[in-house]
N, C-alpha and C. Protein backbone atom coordinates (compact mmCIF):
# COMPACT_ATOMS: atom_id res chain seq x y z
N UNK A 1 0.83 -1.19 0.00
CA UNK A 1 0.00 0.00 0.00
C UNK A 1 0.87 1.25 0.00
N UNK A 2 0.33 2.29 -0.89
CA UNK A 2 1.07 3.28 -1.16
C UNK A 2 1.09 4.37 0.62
N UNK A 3 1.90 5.11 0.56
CA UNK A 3 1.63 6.18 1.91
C UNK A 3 0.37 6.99 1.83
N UNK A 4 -0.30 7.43 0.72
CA UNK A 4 -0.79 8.62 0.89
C UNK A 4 -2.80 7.18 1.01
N UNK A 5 -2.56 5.89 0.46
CA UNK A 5 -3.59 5.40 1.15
C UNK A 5 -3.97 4.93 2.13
N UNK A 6 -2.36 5.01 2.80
CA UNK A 6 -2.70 4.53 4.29
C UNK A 6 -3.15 5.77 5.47
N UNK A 7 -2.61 6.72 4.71
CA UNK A 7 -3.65 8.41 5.13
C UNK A 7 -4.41 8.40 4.94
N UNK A 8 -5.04 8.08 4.03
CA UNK A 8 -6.72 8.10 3.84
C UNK A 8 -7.37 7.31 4.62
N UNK A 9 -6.68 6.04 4.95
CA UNK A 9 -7.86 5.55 5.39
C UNK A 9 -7.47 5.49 7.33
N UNK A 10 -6.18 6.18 7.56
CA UNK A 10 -5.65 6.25 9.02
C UNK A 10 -6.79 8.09 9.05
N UNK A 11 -7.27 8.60 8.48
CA UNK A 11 -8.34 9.87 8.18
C UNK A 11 -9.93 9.50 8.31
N UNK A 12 -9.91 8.82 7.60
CA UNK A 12 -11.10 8.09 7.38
C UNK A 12 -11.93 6.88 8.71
N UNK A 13 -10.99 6.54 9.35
CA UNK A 13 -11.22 5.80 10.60
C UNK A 13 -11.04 6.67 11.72
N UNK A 14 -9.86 7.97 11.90
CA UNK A 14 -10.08 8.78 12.79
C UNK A 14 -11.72 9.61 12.48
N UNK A 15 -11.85 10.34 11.95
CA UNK A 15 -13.35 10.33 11.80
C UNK A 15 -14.46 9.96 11.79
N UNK A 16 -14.30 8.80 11.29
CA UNK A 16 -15.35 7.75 11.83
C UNK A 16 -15.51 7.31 13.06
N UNK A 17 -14.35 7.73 13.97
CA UNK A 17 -14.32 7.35 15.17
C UNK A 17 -14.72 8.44 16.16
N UNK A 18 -14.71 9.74 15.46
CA UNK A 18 -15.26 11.00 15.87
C UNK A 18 -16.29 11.17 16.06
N UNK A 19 -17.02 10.97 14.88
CA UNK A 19 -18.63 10.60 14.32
C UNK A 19 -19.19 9.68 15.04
N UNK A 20 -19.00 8.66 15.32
CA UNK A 20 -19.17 7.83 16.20
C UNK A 20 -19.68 8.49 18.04
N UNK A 21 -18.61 8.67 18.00
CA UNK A 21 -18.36 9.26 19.72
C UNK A 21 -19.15 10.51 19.78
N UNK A 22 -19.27 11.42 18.52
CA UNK A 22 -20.07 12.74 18.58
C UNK A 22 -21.62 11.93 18.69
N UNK A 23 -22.08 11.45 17.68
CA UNK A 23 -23.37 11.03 18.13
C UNK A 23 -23.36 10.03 18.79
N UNK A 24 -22.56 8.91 19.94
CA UNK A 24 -23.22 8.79 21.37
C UNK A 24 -23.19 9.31 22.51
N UNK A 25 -22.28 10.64 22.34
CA UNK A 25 -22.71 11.49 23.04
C UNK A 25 -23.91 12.24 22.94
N UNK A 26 -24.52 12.61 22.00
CA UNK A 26 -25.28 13.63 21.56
C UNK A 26 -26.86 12.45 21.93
N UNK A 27 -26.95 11.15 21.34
CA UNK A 27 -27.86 10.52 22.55
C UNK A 27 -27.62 10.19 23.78
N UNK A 28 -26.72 10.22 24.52
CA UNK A 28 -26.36 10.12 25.98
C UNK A 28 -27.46 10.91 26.88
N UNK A 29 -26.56 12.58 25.79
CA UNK A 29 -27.16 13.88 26.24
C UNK A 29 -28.89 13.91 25.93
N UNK A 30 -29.57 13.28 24.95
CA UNK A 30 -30.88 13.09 24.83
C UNK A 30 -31.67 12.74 25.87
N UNK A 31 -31.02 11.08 26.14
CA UNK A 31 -31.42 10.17 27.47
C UNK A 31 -31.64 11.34 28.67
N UNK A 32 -30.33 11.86 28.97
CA UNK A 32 -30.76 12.49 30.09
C UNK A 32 -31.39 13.62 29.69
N UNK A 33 -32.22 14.53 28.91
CA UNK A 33 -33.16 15.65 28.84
C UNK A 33 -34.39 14.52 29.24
N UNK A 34 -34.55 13.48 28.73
CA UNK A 34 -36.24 12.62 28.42
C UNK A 34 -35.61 12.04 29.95
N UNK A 35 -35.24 12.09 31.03
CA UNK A 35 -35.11 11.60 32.08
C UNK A 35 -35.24 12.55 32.75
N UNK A 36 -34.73 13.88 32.62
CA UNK A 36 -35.04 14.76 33.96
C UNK A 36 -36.76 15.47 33.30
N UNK A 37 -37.25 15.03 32.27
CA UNK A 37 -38.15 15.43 31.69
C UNK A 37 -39.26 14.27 32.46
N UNK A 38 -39.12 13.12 32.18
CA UNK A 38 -40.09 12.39 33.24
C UNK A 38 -39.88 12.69 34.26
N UNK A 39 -38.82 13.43 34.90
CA UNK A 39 -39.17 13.64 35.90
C UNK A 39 -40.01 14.60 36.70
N UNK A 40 -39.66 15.59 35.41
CA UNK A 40 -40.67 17.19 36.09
C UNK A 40 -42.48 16.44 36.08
N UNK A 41 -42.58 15.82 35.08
CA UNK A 41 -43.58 14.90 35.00
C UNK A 41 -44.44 14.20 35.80
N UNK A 42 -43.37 13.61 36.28
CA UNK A 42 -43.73 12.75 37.61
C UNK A 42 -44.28 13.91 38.73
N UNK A 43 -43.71 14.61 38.96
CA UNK A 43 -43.90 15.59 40.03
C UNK A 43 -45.10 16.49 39.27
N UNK A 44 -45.39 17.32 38.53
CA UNK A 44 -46.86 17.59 38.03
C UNK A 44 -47.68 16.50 38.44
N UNK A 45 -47.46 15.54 37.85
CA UNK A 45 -48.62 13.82 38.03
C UNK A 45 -49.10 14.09 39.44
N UNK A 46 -48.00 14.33 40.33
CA UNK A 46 -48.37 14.04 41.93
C UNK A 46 -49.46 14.73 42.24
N UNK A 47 -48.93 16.20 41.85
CA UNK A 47 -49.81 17.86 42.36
C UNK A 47 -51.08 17.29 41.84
N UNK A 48 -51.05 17.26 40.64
CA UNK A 48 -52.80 16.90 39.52
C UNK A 48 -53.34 15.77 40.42
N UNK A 49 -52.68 14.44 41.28
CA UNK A 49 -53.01 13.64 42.23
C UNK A 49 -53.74 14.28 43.39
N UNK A 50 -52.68 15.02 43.93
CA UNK A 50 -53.18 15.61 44.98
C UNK A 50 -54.48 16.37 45.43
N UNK A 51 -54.63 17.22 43.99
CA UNK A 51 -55.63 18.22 44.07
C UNK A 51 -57.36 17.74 44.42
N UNK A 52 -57.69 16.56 44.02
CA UNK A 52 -58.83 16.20 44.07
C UNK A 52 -58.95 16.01 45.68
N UNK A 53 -57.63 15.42 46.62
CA UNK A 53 -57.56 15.22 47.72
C UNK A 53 -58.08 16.75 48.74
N UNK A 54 -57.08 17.26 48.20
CA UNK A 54 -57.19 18.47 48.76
C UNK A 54 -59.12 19.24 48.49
N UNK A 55 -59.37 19.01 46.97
CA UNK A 55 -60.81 20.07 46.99
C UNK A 55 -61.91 18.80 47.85
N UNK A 56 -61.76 18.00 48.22
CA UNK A 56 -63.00 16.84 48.66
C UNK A 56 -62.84 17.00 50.04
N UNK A 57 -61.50 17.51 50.99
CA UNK A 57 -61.13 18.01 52.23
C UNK A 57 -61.72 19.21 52.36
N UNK A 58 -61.87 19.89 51.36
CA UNK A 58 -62.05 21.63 51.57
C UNK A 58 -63.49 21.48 51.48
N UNK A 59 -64.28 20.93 50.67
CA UNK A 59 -65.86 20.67 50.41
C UNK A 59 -65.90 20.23 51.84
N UNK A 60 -65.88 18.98 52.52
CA UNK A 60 -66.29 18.20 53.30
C UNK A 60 -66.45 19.13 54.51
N UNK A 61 -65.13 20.19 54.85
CA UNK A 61 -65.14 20.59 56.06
C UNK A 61 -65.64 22.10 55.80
N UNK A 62 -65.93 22.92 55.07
CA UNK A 62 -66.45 24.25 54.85
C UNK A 62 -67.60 24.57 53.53
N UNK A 63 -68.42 25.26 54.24
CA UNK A 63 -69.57 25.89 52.90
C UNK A 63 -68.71 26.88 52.06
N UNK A 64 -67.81 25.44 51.00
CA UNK A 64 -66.86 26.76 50.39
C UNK A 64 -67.68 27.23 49.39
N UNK A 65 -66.74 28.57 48.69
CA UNK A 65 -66.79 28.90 47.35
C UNK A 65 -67.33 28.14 46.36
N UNK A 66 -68.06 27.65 45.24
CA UNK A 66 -67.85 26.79 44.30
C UNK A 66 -67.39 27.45 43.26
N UNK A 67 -66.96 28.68 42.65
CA UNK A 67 -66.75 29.50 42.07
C UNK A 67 -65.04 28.37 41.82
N UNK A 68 -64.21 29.27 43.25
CA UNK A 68 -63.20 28.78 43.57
C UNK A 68 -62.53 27.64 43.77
N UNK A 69 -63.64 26.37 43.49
CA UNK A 69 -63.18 24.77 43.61
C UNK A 69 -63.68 24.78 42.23
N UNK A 70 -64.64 25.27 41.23
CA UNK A 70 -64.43 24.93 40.18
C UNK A 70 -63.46 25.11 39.35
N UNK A 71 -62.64 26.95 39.80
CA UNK A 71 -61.62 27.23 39.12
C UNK A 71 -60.46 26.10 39.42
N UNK A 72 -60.24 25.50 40.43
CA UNK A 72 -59.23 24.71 41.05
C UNK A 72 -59.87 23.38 39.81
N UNK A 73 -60.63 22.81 39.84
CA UNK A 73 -61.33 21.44 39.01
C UNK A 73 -60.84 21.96 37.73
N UNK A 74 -61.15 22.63 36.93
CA UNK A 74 -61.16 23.03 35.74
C UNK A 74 -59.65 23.53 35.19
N UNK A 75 -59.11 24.20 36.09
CA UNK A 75 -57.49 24.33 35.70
C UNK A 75 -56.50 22.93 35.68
N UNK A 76 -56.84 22.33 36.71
CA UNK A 76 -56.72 21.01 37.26
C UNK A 76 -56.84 20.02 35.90
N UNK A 77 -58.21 20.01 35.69
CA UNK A 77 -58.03 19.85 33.82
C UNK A 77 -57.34 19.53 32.78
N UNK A 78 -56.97 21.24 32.74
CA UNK A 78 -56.30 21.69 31.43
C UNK A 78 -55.17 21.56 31.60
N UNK A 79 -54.60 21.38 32.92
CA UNK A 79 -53.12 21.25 33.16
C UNK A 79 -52.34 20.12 32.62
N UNK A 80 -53.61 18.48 33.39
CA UNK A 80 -53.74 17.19 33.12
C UNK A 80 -53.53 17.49 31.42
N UNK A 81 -54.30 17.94 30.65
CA UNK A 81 -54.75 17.89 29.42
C UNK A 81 -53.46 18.09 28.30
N UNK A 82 -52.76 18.88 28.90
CA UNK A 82 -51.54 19.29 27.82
C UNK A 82 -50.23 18.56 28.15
N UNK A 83 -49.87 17.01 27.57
CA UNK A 83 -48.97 16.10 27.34
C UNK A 83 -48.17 16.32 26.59
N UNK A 84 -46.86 16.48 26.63
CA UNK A 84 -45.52 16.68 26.52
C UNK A 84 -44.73 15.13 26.33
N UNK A 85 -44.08 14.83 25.44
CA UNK A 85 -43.59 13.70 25.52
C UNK A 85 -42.14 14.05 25.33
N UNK A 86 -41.17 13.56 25.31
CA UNK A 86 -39.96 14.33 25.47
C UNK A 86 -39.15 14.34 23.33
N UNK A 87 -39.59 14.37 22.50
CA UNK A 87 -39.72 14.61 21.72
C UNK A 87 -40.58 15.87 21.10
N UNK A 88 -41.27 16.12 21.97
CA UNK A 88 -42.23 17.53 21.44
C UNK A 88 -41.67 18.64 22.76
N UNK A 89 -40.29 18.44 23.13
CA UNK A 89 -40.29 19.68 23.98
C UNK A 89 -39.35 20.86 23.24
N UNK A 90 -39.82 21.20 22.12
CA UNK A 90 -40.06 22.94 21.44
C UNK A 90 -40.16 23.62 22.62
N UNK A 91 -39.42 24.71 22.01
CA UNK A 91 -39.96 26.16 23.11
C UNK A 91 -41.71 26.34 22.96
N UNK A 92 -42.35 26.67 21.60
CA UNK A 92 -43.53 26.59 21.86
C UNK A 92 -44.44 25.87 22.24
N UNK A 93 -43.88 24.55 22.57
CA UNK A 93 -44.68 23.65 23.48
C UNK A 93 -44.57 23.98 24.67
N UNK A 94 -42.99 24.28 25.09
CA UNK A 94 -42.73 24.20 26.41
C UNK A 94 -43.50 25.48 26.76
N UNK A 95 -43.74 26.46 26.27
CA UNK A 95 -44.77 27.55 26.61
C UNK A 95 -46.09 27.38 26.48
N UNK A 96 -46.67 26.25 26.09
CA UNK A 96 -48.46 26.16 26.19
C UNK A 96 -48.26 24.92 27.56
N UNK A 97 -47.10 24.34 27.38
CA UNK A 97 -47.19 23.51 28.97
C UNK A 97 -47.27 24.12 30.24
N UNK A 98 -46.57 25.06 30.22
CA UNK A 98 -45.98 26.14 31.32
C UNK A 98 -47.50 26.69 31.61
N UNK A 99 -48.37 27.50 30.01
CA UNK A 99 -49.59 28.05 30.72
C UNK A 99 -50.46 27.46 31.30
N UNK A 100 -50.47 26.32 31.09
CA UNK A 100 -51.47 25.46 31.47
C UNK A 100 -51.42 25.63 32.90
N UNK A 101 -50.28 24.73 33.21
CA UNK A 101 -49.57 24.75 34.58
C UNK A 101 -49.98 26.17 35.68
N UNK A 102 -49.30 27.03 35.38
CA UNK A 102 -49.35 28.52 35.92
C UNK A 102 -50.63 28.64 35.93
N UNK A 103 -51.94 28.12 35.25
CA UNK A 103 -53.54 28.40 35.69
C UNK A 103 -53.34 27.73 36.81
N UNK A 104 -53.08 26.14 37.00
CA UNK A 104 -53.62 25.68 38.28
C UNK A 104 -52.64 26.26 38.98
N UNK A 105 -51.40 26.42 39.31
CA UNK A 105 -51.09 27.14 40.13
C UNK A 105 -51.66 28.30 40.97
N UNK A 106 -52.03 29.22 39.62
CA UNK A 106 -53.06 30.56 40.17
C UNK A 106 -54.30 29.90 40.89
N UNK A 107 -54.52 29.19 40.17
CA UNK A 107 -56.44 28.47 41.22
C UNK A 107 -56.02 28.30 42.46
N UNK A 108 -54.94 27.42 42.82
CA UNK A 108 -54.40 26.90 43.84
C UNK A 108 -54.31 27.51 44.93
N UNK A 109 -53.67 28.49 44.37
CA UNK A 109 -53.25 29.66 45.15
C UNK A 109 -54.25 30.45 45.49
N UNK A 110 -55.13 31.05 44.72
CA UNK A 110 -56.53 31.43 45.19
C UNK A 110 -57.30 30.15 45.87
N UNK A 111 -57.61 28.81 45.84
CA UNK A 111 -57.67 28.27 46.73
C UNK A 111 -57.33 28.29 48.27
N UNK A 112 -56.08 28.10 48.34
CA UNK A 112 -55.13 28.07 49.93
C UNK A 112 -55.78 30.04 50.79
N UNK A 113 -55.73 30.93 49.60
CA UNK A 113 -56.22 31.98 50.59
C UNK A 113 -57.20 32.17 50.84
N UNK A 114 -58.41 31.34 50.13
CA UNK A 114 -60.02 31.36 50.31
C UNK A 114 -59.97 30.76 51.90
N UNK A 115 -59.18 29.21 51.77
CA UNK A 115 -59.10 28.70 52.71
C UNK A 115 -58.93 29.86 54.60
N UNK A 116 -58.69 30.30 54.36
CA UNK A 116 -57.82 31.61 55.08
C UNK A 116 -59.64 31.75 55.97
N UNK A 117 -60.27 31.95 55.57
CA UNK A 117 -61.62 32.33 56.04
C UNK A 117 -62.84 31.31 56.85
N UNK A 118 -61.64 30.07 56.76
CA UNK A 118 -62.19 28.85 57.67
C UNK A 118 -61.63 28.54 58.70
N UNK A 119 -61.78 28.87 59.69
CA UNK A 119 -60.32 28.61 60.99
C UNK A 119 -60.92 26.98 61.33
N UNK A 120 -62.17 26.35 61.44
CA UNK A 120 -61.95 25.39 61.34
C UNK A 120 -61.53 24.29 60.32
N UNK A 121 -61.59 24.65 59.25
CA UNK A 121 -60.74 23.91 58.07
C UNK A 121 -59.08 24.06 58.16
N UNK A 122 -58.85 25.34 59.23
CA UNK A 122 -57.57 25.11 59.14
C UNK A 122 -56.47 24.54 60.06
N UNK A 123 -57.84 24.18 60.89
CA UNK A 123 -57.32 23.15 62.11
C UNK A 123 -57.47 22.19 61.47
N UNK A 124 -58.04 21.76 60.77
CA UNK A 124 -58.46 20.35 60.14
C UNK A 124 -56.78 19.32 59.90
N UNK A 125 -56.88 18.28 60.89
CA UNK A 125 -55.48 17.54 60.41
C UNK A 125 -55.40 17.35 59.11
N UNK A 126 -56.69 16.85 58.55
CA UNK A 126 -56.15 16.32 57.16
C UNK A 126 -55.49 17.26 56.11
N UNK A 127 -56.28 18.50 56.11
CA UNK A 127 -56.42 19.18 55.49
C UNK A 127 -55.01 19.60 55.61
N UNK A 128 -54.36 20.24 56.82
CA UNK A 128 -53.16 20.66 57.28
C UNK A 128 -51.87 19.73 56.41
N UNK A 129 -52.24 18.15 56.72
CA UNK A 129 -51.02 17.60 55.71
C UNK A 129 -51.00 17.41 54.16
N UNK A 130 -52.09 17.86 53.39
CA UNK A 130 -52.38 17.52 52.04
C UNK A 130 -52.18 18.27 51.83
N UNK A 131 -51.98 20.12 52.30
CA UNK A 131 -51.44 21.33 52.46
C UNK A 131 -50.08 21.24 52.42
N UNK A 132 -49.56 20.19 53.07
CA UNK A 132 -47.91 20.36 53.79
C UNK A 132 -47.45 19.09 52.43
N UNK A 133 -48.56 18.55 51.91
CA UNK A 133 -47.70 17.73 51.08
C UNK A 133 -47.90 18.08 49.46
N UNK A 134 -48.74 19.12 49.30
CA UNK A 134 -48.88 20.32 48.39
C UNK A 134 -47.89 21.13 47.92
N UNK A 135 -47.60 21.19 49.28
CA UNK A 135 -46.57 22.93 49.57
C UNK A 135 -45.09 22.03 49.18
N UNK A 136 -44.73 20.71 49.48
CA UNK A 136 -43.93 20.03 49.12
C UNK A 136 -43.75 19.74 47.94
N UNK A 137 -44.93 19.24 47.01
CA UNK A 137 -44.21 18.74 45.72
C UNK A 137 -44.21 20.33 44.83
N UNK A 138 -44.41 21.31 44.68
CA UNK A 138 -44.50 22.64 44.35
C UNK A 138 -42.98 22.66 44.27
N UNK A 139 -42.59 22.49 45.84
CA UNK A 139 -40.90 22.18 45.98
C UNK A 139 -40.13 21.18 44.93
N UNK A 140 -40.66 20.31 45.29
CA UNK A 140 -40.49 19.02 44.12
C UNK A 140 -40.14 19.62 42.78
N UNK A 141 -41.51 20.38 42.29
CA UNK A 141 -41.94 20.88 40.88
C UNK A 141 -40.81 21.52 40.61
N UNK A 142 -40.42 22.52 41.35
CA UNK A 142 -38.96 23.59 41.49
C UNK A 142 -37.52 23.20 40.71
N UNK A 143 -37.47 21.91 41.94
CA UNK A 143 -36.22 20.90 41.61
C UNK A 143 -36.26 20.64 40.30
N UNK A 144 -37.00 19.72 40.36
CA UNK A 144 -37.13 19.03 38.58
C UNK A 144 -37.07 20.19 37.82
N UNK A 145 -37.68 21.15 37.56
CA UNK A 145 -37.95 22.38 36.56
C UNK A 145 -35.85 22.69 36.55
N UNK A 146 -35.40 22.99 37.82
CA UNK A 146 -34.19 23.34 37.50
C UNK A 146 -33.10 22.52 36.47
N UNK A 147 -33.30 21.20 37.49
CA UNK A 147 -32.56 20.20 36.84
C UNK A 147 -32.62 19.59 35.51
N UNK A 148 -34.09 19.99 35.14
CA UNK A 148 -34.34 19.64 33.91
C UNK A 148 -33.54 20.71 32.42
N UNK A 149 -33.97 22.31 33.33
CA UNK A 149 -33.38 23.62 32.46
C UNK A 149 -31.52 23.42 32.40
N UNK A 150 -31.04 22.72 33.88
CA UNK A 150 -29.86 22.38 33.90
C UNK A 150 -29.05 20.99 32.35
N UNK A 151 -29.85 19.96 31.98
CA UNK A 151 -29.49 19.26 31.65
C UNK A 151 -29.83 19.59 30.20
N UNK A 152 -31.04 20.37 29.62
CA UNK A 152 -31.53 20.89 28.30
C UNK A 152 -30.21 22.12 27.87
N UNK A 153 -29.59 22.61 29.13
CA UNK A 153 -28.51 23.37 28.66
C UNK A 153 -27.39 23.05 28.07
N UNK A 154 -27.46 21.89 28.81
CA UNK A 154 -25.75 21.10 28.33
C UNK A 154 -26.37 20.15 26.88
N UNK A 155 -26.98 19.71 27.00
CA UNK A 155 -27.46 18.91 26.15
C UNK A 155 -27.57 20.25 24.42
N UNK A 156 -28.31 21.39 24.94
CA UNK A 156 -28.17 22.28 23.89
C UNK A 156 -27.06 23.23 23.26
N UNK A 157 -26.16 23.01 24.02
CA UNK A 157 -24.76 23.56 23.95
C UNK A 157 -24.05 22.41 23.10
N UNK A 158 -24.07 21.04 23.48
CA UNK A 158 -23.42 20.18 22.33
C UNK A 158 -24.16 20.27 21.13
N UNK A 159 -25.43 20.08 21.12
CA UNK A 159 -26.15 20.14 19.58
C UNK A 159 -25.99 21.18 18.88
N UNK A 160 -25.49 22.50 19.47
CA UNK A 160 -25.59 23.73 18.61
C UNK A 160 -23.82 24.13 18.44
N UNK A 161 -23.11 23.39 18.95
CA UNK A 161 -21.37 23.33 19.33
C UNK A 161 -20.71 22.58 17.58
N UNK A 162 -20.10 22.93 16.70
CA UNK A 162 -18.85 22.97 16.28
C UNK A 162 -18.70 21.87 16.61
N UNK A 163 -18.06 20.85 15.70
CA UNK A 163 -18.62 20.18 14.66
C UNK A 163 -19.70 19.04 14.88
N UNK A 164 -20.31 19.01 16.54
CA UNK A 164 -21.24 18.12 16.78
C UNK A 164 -22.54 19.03 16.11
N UNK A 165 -22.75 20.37 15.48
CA UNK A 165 -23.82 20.43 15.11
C UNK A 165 -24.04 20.09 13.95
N UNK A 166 -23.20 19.55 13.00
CA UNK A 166 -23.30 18.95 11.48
C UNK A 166 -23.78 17.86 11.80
N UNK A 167 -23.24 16.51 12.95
CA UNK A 167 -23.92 15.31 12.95
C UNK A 167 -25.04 15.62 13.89
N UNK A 168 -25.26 16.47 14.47
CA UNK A 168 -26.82 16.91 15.61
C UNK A 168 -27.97 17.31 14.10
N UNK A 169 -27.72 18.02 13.34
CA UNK A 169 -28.10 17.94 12.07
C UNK A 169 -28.43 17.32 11.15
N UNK A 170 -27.52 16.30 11.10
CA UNK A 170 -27.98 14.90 10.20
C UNK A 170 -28.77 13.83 10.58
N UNK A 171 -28.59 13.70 11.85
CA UNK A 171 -29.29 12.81 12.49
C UNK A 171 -30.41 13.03 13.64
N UNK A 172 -30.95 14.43 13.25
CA UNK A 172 -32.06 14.83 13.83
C UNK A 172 -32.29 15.15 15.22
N UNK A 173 -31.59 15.40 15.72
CA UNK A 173 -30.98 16.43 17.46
C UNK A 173 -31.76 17.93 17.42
N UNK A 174 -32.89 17.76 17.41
CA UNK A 174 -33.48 19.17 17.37
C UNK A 174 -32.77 20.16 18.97
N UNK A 175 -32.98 21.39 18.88
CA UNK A 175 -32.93 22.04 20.35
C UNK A 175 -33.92 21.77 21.23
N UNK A 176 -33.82 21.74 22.14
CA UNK A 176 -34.65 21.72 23.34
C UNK A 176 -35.49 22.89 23.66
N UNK A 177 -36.73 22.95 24.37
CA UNK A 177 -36.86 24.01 24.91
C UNK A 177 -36.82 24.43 26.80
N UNK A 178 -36.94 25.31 27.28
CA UNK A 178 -36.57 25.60 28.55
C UNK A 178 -37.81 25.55 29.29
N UNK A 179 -37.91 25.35 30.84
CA UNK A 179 -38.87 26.03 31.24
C UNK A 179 -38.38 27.47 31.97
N UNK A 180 -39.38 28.54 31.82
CA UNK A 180 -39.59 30.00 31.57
C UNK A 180 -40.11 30.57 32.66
N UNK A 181 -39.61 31.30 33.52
CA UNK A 181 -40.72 31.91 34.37
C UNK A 181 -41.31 33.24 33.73
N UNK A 182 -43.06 32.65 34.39
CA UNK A 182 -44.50 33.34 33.27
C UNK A 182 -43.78 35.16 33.93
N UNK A 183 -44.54 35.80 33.11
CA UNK A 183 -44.74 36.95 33.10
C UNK A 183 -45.53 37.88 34.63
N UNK A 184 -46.16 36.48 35.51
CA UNK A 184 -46.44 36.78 36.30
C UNK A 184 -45.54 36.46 37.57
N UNK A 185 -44.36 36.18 37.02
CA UNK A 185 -43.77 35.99 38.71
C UNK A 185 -42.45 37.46 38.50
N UNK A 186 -42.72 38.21 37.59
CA UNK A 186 -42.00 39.37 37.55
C UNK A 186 -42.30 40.48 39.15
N UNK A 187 -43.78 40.16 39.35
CA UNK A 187 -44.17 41.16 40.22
C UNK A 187 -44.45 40.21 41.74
N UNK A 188 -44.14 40.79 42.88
CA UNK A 188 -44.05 40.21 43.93
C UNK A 188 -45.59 40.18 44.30
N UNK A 189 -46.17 39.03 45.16
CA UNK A 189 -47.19 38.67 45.71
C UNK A 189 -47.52 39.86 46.52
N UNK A 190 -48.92 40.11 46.90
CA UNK A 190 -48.89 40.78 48.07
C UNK A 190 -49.65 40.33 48.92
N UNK A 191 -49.03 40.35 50.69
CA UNK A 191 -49.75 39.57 51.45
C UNK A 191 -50.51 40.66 52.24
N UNK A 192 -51.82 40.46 52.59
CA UNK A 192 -52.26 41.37 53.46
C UNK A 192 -52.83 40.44 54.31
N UNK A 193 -53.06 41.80 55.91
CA UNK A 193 -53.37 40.38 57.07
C UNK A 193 -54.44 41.12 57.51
């Protein structure tokens, strides 16, 4: 064999060996977006669990609102309603997921301060831990949301990176999208007593 074909093909196998390693990294980096992505998942699943617990506690022990448990039922809903699979997470998905979300949040939240006007509902044990295990996965929700924006970063930095974005390109590595905080957490709550 001449020299200049044993370059070609000592070229031709280093690259291939590039190519190689660029796209199993670049699904590595997939795996984990669709993993911290079931996970924010999982933790929504819980809250959307929870909520029926929580409005059948709040009915049982106070002549509530129905205004305010329907808004809670009905956001509750639409939240359930908008499925994300980790292939459809676009920014413009990830923004009709987010609104969904941010309704029941808002119900929720107008929920817990309606609550405010029942001092015996708010002695209520049950009520007190489905509250405390509410107020927890919200926490939950937090985590995952970070870790998830954490791993869609790295993951979007190789797909859009020199020369992994020619094979992120060929072999269909779309970008990710983020989750966003809404337009309403710009302005601070206000508590009055």
């Amino acid at each position: 064999m001449s020299k200049s074909v044993i370059v070609i093909v000592v070229v031709l196998l280093l690259g291939g060996m590039f190519g190689c390693s660029t796209y199993n990294g670049l699904v590595g980096k997939d795996e984990t977006v669709n993993e911290a992505w079931s996970k924010v998942q999982s933790q929504y699943q819980r809250r959307a669990d929870l909520i029926p617990n929580l409005v059948n506690t709040v009915k049982g022990a106070a002549d509530f609102e129905k205004s305010t448990l329907t808004g809670v039922i009905e956001a509750r809903s639409k939240a359930t309603s908008v499925q994300l699979t980790a292939d459809q997470l676009t920014p413009e998905n990830m923004q009709k997921f987010q609104a969904a979300q941010e309704q029941l949040s808002g119900a929720l939240s107008r929920l817990l301060v309606s609550v405010e006007r029942y001092p015996e509902l708010k002695a209520n044990q049950n009520f007190l831990e489905l509250q405390a295990q509410l107020e927890g996965t919200e926490n939950r929700i937090a985590v995952a949301r970070n870790d998830f924006n954490t791993v869609v970063k790295d993951y979007n930095q190789s797909v859009r990176s020199f020369p992994a974005n020619i094979f992120a390109g060929m072999f269909g590595f779309p970008v990710k999208g983020f989750f966003e905080a809404s337009q309403a957490a710009q302005n601070a709550p206000t508590v009055q007593f």
